[in-house]
Structures are given as C-alpha cells and as structure tokens.
C-alpha atoms as a PDB file:
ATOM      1  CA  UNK A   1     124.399 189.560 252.523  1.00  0.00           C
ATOM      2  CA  UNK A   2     124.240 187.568 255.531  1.00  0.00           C
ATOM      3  CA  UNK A   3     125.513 184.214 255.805  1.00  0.00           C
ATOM      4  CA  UNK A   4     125.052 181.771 258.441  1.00  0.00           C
ATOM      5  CA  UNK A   5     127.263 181.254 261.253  1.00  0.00           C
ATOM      6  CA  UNK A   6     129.180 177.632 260.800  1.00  0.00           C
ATOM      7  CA  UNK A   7     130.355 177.146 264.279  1.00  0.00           C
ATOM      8  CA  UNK A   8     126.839 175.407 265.609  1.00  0.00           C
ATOM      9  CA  UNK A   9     124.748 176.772 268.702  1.00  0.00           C
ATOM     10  CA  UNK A  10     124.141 175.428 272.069  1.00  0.00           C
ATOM     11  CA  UNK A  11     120.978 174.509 270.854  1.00  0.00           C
ATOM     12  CA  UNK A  12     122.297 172.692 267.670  1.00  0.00           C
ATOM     13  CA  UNK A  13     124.737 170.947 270.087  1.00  0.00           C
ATOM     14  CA  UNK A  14     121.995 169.156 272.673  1.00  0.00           C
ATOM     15  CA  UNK A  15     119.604 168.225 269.525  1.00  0.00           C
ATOM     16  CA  UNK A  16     122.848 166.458 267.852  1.00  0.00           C
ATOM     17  CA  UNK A  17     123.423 164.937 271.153  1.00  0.00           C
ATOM     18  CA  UNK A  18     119.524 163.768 271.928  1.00  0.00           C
ATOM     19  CA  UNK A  19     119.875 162.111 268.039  1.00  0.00           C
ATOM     20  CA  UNK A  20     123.061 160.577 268.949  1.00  0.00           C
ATOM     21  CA  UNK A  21     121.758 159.209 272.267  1.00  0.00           C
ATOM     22  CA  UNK A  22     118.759 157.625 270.623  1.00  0.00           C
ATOM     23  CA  UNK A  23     120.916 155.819 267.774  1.00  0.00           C
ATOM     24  CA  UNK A  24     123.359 154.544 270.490  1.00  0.00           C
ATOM     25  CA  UNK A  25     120.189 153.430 272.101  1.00  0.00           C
ATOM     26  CA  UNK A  26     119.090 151.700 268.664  1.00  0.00           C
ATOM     27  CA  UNK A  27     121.925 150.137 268.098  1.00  0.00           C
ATOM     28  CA  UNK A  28     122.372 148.334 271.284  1.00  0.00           C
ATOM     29  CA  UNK A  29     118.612 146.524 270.316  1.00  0.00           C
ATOM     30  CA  UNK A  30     120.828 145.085 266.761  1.00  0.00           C
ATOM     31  CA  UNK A  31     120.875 141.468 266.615  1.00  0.00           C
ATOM     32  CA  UNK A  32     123.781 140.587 265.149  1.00  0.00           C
ATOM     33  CA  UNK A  33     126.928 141.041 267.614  1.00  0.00           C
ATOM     34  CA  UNK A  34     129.674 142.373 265.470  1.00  0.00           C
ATOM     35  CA  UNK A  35     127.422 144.853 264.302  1.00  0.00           C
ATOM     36  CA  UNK A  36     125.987 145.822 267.108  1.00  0.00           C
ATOM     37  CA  UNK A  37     129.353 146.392 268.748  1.00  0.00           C
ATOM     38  CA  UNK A  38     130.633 148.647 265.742  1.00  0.00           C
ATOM     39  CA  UNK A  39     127.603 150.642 265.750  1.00  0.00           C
ATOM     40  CA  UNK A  40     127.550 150.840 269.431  1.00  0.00           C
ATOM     41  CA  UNK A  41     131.091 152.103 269.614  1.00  0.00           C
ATOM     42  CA  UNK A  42     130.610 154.700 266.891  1.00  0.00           C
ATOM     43  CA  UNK A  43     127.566 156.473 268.280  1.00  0.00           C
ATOM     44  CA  UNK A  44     128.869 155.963 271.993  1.00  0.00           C
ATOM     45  CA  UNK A  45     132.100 158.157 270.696  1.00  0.00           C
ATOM     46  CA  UNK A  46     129.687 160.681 268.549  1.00  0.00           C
ATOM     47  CA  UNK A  47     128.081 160.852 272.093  1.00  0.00           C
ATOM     48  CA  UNK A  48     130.916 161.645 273.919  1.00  0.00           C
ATOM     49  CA  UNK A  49     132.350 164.015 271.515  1.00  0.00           C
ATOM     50  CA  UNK A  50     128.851 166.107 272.008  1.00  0.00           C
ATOM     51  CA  UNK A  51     129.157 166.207 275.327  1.00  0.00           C
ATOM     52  CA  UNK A  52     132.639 167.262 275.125  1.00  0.00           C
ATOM     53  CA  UNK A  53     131.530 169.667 272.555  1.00  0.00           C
ATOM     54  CA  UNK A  54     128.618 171.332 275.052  1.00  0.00           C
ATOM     55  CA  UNK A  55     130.747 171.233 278.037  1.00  0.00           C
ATOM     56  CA  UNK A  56     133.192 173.351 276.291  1.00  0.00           C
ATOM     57  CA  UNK A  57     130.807 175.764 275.077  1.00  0.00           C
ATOM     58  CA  UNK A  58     129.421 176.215 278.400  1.00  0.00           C
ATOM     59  CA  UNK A  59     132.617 176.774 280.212  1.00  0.00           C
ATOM     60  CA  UNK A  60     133.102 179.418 277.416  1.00  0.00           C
ATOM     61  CA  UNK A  61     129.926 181.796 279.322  1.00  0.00           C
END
C-alpha cells in the first residue's frame, strides 16, 4: 500500500504561495484598519515563510 508523501512538492509549494499572495492582496482592500493590519501581517508572514520554504527546496537540487 502506498501512501502519500507528507513533505509537499515544489509544485504544492508555488500554488500555496500564489493563494497566499492573492489573500495578502485581499486583505490590504479591508476597510476596517485594525483588521486589515492583522490580516495583512498574517498572510505577509505565510508569504514569506513560502518563499523561504521554495528557496530551500531549490537550493536542495
């Protein structure tokens, strides 16, 4: 039996990261300002971490 792999692909990486760009982009357009500014700062460090995430990986080939 073959089970999936849990560490997640290159590919799985930039889609995660395209999806984390967009809500970073949404939540910049939120009017109210202490939201905005939470949300903003939560998917500006889920950003980050991707990119951190697929630099590594690439390094790794």
């Amino acid at each position: 039996m073959n089970t999936p792999s849990l560490v997640p692909t290159l590919d799985d990486l930039r889609s995660e990261l395209s999806r984390a760009e967009r809500d970073l982009v949404c939540a910049d357009m939120i009017d109210d300002f202490k939201r905005r500014q939470a949300e903003m700062g939560t998917a500006q460090r889920r950003v980050d971490d991707l990119k951190a995430q697929i630099a590594r990986l690439e390094e790794s080939f």
